[in-house]
PDB file of N, CA and C in Angstrom:
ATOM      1  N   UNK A   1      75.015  25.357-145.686  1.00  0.00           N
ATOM      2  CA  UNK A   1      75.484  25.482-144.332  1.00  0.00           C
ATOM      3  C   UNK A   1      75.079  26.834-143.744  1.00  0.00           C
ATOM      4  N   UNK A   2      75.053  27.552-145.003  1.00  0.00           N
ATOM      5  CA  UNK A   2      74.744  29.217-144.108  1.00  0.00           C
ATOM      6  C   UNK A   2      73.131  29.419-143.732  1.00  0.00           C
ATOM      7  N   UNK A   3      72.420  28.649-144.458  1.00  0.00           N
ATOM      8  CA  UNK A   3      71.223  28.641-144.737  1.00  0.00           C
ATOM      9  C   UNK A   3      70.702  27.329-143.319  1.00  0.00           C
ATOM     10  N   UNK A   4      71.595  26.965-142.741  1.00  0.00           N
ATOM     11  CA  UNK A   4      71.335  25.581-141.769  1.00  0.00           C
ATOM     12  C   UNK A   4      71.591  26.615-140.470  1.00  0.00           C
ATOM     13  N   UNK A   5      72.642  27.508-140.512  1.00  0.00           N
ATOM     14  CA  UNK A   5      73.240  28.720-139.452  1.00  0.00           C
ATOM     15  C   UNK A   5      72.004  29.059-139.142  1.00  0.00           C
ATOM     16  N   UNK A   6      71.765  29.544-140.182  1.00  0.00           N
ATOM     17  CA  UNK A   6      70.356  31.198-140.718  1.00  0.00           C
ATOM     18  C   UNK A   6      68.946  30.426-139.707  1.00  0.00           C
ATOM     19  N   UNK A   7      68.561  29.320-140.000  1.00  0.00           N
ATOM     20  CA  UNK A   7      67.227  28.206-139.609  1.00  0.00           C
ATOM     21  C   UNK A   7      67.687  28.144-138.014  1.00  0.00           C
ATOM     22  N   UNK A   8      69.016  27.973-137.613  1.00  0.00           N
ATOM     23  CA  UNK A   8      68.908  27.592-135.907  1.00  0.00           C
ATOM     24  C   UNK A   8      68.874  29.202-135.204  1.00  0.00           C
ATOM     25  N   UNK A   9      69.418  29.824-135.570  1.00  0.00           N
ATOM     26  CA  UNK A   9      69.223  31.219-135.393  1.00  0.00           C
ATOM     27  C   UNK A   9      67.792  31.242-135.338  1.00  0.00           C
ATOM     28  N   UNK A  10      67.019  31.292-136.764  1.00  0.00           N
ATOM     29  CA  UNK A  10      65.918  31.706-136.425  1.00  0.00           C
ATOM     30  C   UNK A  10      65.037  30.921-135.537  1.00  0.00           C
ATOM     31  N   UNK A  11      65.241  29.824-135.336  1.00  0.00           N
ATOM     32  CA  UNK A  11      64.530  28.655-134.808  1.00  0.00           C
ATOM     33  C   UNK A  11      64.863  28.890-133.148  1.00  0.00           C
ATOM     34  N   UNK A  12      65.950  29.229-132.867  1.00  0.00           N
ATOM     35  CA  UNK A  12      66.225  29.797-131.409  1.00  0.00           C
ATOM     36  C   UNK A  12      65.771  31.088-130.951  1.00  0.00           C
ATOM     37  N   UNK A  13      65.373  32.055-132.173  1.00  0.00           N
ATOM     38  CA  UNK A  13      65.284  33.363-131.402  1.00  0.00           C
ATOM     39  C   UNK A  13      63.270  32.840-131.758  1.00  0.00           C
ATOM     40  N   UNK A  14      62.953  32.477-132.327  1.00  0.00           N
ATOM     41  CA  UNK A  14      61.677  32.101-131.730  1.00  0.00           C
ATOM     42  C   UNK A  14      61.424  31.495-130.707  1.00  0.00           C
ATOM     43  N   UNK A  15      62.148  30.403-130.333  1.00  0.00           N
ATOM     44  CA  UNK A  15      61.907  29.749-129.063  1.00  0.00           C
ATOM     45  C   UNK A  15      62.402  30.454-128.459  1.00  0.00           C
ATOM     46  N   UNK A  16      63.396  31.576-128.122  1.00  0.00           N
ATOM     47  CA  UNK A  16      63.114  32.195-127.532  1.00  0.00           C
ATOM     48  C   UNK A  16      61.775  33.149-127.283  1.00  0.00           C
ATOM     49  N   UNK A  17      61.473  33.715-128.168  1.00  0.00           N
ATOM     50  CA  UNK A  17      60.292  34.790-127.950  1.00  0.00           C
ATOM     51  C   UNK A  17      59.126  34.232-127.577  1.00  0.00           C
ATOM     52  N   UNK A  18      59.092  32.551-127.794  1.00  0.00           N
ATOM     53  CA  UNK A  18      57.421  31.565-127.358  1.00  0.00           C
ATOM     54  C   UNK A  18      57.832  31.334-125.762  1.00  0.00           C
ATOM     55  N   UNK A  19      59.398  31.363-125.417  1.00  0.00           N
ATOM     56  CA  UNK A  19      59.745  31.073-124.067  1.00  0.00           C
ATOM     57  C   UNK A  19      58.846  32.557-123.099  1.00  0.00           C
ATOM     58  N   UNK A  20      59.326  33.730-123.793  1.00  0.00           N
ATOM     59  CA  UNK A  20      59.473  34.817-122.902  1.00  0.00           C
ATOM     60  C   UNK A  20      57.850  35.112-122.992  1.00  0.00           C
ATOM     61  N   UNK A  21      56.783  34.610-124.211  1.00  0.00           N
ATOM     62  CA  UNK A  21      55.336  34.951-124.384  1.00  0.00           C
ATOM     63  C   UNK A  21      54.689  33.774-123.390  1.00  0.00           C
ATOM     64  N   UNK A  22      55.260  32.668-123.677  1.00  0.00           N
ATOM     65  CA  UNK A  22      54.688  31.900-122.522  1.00  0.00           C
ATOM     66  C   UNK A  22      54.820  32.302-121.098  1.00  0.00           C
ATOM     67  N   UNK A  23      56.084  32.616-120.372  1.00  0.00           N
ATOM     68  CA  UNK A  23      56.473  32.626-118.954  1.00  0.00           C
ATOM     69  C   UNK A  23      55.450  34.502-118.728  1.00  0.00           C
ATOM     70  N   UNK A  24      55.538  35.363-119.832  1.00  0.00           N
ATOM     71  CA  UNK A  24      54.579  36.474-119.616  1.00  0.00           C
ATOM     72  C   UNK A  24      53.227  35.658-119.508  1.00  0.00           C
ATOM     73  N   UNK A  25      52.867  34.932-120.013  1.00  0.00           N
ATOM     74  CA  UNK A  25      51.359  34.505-120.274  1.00  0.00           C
ATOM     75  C   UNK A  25      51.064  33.756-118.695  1.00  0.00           C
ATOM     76  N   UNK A  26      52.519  33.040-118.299  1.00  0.00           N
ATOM     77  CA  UNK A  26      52.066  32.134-117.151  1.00  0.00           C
ATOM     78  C   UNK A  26      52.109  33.235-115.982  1.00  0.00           C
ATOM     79  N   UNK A  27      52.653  34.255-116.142  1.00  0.00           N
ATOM     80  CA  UNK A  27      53.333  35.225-115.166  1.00  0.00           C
ATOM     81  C   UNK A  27      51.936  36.760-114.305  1.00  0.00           C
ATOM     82  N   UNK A  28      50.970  36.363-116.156  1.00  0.00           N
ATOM     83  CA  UNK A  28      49.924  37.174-116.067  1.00  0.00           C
ATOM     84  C   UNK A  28      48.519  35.981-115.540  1.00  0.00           C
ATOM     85  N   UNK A  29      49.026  35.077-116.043  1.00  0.00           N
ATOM     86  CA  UNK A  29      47.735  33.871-115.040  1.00  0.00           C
ATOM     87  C   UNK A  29      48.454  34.124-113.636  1.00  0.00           C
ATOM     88  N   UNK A  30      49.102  33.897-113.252  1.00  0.00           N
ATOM     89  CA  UNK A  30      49.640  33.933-111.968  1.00  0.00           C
ATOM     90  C   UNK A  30      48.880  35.455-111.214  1.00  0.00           C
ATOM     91  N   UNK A  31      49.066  36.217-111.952  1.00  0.00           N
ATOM     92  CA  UNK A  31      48.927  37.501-111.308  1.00  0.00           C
ATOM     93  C   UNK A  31      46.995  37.838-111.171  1.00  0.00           C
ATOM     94  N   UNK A  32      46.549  36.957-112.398  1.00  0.00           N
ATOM     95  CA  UNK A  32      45.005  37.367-112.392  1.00  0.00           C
ATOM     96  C   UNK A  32      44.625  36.384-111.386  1.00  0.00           C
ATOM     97  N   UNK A  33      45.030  35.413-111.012  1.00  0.00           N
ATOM     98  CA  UNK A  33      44.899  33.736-109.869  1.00  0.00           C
ATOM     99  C   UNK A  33      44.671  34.881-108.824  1.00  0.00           C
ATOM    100  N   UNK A  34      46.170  35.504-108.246  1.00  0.00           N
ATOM    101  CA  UNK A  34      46.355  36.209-107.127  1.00  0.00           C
ATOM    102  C   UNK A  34      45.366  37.842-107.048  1.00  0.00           C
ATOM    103  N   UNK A  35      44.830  38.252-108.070  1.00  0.00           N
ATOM    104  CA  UNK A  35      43.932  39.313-107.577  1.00  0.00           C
ATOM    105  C   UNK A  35      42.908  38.677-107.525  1.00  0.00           C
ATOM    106  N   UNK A  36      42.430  37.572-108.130  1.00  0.00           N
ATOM    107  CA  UNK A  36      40.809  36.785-107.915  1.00  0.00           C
ATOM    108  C   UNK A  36      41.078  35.880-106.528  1.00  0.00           C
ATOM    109  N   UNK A  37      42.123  35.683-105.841  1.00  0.00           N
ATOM    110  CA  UNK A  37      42.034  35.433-104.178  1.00  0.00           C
ATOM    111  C   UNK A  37      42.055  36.355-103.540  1.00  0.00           C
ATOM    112  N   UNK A  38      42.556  37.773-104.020  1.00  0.00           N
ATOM    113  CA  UNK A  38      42.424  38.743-102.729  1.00  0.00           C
ATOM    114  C   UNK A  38      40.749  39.303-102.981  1.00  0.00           C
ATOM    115  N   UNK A  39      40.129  39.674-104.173  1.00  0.00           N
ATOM    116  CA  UNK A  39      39.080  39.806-104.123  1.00  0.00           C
ATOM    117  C   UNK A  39      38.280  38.628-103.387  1.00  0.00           C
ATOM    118  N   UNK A  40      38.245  37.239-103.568  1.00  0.00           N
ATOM    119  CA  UNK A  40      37.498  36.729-103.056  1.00  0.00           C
ATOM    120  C   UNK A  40      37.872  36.761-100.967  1.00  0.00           C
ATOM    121  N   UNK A  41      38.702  36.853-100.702  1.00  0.00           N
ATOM    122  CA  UNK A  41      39.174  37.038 -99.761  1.00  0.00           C
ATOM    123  C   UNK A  41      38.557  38.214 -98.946  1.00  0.00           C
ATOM    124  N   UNK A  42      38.127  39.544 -99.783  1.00  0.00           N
ATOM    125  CA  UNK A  42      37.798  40.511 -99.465  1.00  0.00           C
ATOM    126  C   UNK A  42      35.994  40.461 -99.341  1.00  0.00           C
ATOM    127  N   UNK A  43      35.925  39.584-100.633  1.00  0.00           N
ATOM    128  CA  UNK A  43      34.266  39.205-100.440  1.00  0.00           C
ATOM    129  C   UNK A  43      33.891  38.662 -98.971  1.00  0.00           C
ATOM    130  N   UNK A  44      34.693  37.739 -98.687  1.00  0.00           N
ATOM    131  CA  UNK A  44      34.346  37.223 -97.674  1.00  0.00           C
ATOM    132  C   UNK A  44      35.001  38.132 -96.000  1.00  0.00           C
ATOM    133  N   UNK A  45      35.727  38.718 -96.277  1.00  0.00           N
ATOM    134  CA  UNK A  45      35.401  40.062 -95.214  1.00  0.00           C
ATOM    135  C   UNK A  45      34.340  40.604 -94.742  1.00  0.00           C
ATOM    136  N   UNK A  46      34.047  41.331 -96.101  1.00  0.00           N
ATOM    137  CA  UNK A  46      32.686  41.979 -96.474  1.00  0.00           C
ATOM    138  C   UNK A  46      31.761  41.129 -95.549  1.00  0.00           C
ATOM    139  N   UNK A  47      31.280  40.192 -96.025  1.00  0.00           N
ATOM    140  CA  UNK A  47      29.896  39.555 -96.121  1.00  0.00           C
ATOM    141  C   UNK A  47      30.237  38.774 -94.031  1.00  0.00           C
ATOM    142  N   UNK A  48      31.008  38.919 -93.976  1.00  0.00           N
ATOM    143  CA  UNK A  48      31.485  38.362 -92.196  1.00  0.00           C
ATOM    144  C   UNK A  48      31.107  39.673 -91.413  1.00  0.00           C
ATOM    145  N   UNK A  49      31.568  40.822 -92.071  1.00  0.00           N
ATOM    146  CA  UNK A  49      31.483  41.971 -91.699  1.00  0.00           C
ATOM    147  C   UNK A  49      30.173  42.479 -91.395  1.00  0.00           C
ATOM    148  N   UNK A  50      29.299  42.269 -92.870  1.00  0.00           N
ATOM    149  CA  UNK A  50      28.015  42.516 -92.648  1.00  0.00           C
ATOM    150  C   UNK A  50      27.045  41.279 -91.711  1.00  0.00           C
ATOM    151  N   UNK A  51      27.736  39.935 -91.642  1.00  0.00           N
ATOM    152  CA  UNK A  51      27.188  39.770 -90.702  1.00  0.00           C
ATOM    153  C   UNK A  51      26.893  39.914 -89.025  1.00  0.00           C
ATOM    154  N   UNK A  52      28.247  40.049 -88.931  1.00  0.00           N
ATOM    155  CA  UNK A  52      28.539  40.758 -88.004  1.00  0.00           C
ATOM    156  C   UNK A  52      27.729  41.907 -87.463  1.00  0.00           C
ATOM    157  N   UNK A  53      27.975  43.181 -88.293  1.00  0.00           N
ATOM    158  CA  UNK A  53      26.606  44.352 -87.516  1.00  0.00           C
ATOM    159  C   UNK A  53      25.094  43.753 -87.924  1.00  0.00           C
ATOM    160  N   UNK A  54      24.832  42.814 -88.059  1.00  0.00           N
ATOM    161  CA  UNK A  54      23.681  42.593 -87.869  1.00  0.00           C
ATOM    162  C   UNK A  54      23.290  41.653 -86.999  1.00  0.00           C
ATOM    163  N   UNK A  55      24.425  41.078 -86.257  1.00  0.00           N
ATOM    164  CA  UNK A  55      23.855  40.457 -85.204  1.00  0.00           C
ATOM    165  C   UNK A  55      24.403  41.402 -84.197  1.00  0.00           C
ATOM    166  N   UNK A  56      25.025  42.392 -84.440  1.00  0.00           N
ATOM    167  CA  UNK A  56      25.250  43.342 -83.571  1.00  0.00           C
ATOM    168  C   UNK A  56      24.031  44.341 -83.262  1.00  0.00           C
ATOM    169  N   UNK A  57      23.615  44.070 -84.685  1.00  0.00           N
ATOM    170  CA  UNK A  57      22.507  45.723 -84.826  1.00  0.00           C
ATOM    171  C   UNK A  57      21.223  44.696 -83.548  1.00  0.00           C
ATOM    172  N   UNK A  58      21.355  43.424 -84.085  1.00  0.00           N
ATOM    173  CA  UNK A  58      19.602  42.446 -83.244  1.00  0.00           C
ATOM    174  C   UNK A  58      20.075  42.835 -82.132  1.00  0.00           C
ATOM    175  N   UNK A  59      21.558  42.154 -81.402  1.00  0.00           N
ATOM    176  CA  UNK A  59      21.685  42.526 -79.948  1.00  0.00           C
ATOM    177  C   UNK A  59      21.526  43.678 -79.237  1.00  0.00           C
ATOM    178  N   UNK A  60      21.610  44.943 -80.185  1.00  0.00           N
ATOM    179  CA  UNK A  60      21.280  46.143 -79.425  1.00  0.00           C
ATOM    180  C   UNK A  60      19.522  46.068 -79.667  1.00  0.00           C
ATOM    181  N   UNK A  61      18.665  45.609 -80.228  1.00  0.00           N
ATOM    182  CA  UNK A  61      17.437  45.672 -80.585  1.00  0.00           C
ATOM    183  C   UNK A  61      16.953  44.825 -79.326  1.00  0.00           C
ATOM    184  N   UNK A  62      17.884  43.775 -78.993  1.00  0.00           N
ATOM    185  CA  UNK A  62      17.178  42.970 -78.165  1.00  0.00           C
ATOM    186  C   UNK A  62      17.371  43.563 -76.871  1.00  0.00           C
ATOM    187  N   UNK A  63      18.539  44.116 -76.571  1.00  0.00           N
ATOM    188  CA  UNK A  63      18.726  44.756 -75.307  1.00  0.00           C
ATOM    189  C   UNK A  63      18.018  46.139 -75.170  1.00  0.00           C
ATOM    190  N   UNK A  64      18.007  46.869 -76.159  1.00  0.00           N
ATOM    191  CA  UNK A  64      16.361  47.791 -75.854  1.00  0.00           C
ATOM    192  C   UNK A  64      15.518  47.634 -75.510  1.00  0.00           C
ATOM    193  N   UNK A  65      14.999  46.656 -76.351  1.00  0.00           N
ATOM    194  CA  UNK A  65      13.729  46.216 -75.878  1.00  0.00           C
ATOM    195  C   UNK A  65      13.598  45.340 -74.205  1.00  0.00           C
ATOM    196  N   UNK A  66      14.461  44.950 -73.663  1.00  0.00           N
ATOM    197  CA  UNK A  66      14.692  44.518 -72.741  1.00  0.00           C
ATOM    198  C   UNK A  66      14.757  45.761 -71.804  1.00  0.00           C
ATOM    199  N   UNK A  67      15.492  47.032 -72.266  1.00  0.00           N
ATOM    200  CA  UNK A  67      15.448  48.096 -71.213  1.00  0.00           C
ATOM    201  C   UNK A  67      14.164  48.518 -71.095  1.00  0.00           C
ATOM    202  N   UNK A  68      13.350  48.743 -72.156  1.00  0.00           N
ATOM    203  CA  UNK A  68      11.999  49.491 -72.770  1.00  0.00           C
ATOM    204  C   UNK A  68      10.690  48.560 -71.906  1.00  0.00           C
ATOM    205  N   UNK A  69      11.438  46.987 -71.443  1.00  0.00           N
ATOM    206  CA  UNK A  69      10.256  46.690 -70.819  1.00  0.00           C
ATOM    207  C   UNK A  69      10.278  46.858 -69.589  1.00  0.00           C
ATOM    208  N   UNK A  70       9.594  47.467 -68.595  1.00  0.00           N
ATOM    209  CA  UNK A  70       9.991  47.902 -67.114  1.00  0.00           C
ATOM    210  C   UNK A  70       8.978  46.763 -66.311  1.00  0.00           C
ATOM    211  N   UNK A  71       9.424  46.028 -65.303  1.00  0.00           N
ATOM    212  CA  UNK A  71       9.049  45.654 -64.752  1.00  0.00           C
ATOM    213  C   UNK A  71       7.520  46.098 -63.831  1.00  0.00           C
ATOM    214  N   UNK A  72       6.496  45.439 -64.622  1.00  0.00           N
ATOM    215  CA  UNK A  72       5.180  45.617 -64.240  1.00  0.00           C
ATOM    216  C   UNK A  72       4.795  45.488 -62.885  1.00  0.00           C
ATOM    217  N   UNK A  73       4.486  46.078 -61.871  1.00  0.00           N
ATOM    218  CA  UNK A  73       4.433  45.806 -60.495  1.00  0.00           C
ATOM    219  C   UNK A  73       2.713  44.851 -60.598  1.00  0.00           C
ATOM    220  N   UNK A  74       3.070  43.338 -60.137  1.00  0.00           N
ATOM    221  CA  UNK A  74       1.991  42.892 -60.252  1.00  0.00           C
ATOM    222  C   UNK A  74       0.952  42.378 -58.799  1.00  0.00           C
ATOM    223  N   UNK A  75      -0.648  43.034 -59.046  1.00  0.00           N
ATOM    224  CA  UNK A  75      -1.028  43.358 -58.026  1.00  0.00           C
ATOM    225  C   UNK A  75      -1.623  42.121 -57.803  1.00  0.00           C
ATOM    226  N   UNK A  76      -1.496  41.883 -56.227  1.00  0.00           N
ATOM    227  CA  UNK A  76      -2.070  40.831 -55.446  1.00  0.00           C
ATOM    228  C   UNK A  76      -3.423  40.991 -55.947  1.00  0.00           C
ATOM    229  N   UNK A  77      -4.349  39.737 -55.755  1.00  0.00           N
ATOM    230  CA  UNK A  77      -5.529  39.662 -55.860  1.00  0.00           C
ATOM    231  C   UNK A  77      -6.011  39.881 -54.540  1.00  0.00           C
ATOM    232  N   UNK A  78      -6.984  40.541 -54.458  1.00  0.00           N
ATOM    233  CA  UNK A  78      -7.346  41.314 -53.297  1.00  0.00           C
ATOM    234  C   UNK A  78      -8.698  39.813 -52.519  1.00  0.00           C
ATOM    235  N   UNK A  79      -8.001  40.044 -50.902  1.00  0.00           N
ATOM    236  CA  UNK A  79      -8.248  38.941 -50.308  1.00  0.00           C
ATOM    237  C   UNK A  79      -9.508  38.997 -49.950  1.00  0.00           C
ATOM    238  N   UNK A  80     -10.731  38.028 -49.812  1.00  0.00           N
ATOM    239  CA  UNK A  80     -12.054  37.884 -49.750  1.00  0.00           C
ATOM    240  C   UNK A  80     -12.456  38.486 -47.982  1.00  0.00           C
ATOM    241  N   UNK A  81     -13.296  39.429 -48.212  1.00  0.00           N
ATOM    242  CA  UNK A  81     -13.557  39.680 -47.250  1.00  0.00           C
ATOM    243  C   UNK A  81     -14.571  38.888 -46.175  1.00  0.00           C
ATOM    244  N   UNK A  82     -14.555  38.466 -45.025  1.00  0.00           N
ATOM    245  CA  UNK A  82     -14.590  37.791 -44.101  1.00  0.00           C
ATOM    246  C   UNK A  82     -16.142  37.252 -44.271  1.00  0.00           C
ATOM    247  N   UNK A  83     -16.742  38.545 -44.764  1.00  0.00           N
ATOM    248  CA  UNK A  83     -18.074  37.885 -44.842  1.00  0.00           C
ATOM    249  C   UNK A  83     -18.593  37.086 -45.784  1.00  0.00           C
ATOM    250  N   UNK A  84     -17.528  37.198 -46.756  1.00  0.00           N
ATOM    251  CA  UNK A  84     -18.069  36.197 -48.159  1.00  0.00           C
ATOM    252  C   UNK A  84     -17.403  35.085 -47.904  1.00  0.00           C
ATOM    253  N   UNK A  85     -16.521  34.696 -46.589  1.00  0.00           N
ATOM    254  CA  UNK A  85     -16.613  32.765 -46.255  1.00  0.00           C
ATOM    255  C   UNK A  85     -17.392  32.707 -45.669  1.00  0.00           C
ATOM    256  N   UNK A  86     -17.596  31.394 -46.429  1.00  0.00           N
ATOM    257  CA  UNK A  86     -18.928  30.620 -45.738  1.00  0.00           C
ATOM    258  C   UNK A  86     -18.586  29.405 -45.690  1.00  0.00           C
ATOM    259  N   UNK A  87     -18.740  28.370 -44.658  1.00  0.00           N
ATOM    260  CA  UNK A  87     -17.954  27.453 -44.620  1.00  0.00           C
ATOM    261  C   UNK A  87     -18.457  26.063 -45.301  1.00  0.00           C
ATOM    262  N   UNK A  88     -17.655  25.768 -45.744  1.00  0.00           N
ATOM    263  CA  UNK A  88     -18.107  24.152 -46.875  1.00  0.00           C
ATOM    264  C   UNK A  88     -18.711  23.098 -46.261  1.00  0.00           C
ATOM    265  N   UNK A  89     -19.315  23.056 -46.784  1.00  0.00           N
ATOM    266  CA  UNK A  89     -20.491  22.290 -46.688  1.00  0.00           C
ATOM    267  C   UNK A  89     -20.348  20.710 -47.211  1.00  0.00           C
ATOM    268  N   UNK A  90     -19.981  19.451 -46.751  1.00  0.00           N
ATOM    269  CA  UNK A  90     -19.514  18.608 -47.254  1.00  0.00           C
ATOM    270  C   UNK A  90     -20.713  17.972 -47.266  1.00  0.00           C
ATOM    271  N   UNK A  91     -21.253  17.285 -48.698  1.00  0.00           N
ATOM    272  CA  UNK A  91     -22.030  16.333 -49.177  1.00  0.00           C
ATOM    273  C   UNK A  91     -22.117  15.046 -48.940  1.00  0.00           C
ATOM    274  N   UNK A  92     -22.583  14.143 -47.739  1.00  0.00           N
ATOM    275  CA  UNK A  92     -22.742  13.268 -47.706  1.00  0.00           C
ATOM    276  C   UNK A  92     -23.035  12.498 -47.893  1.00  0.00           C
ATOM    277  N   UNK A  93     -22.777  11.603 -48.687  1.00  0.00           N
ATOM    278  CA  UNK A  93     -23.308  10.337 -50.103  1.00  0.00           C
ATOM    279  C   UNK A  93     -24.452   9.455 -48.880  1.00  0.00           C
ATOM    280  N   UNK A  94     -25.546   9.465 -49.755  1.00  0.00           N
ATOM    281  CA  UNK A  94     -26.453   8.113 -48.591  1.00  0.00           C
ATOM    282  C   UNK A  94     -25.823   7.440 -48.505  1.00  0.00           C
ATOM    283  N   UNK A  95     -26.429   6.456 -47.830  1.00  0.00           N
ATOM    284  CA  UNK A  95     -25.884   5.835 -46.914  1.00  0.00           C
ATOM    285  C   UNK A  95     -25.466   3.896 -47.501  1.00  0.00           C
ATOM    286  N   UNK A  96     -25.990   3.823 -48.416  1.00  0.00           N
ATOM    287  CA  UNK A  96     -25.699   2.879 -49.511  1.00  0.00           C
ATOM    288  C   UNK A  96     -24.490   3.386 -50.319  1.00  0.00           C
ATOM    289  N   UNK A  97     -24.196   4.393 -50.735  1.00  0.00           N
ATOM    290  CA  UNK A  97     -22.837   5.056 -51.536  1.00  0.00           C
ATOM    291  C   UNK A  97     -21.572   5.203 -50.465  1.00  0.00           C
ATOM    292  N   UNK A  98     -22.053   5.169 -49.029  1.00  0.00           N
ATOM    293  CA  UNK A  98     -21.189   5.467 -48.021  1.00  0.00           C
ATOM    294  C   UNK A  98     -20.040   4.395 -48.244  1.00  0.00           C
ATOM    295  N   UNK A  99     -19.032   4.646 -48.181  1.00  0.00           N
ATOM    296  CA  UNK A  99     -17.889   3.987 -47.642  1.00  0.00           C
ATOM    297  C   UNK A  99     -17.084   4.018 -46.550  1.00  0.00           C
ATOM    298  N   UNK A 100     -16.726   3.937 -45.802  1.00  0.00           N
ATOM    299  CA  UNK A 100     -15.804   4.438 -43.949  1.00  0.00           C
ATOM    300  C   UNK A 100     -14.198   4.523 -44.876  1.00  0.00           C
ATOM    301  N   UNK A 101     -13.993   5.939 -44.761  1.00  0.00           N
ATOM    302  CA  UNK A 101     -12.581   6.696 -44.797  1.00  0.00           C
ATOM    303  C   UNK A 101     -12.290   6.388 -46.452  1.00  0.00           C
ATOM    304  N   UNK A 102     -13.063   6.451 -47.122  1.00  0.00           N
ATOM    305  CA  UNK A 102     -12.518   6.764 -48.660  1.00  0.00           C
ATOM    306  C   UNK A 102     -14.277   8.082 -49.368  1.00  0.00           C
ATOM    307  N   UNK A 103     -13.655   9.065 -49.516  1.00  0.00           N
ATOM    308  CA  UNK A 103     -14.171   9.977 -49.958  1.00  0.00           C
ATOM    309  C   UNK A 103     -14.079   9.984 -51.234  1.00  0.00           C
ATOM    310  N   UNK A 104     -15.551   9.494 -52.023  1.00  0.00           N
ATOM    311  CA  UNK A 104     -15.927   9.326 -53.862  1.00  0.00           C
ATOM    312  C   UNK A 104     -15.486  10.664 -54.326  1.00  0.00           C
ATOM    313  N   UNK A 105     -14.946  10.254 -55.764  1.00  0.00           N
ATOM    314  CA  UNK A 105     -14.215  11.380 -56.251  1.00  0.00           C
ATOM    315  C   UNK A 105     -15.606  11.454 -57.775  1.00  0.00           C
ATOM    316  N   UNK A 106     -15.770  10.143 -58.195  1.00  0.00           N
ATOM    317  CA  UNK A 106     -16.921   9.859 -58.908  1.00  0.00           C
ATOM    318  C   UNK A 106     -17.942   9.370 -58.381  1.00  0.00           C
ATOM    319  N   UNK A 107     -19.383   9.885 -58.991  1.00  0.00           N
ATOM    320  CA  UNK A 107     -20.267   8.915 -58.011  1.00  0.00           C
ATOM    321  C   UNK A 107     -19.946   7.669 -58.485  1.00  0.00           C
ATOM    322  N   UNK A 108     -20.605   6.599 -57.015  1.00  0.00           N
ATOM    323  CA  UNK A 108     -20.403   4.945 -57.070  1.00  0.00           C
ATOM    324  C   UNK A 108     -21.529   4.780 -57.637  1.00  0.00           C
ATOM    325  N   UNK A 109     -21.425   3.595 -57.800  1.00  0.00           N
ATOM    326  CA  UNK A 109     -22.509   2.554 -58.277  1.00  0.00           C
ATOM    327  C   UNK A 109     -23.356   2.049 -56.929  1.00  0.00           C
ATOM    328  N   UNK A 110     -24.180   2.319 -56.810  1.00  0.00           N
ATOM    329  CA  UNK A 110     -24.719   1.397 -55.145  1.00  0.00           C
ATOM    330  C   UNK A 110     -24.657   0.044 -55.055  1.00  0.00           C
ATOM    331  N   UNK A 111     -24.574  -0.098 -53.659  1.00  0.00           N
ATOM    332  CA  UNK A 111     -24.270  -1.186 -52.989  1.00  0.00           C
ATOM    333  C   UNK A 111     -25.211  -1.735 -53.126  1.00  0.00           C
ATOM    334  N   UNK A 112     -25.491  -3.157 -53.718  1.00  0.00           N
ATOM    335  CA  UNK A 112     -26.762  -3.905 -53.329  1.00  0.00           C
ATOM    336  C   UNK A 112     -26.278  -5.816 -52.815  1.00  0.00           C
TER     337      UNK A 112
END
């Protein structure tokens, strides 16, 4: 009987000590869970962050370059002076190619 005492005793203060190694064991997963979400949490700061100044850094690149280009003053083509018209000269298809009020864009085939 003393020896049946002695066994639940010991049999309880182990289950105790597998209780208190387990709930430490679940207590330290718990705790490594929660620093591997704030790190990943922080990764993804980071990497938002860095994207961030870099579409910050292009937009100032693009708006430089936008200041940097100055509006080119662009020059008229200078207008033909009076003596170089000469007035057109319209080609009159003989008189077999002639048609009344339709002007050939290709030559015709003649009329026969």
């Amino acid at each position: 009987m003393i020896k049946e005492r002695k066994l639940e005793r010991d049999r309880r203060a182990n289950n105790y000590r597998l209780d208190k190694m387990y709930a430490l064991h679940r207590k330290l997963e718990v705790e490594e869970l929660k620093k591997a979400q704030e790190k990943l949490a922080e990764d993804i700061a980071l990497e938002q962050e860095r994207k961030r100044a870099h579409q910050l850094q292009l937009y100032k690149q693009i708006q430089e370059a936008k200041k940097g280009k100055k509006k080119k003053k662009v020059k008229k083509a200078p207008e033909p002076k009076k003596e170089e018209l000469q007035p057109i000269e319209e080609e009159v298809p003989p008189p077999s190619y002639y048609i009344p009020g339709i002007t050939p864009q290709a030559p015709l085939k003649p009329v026969q």
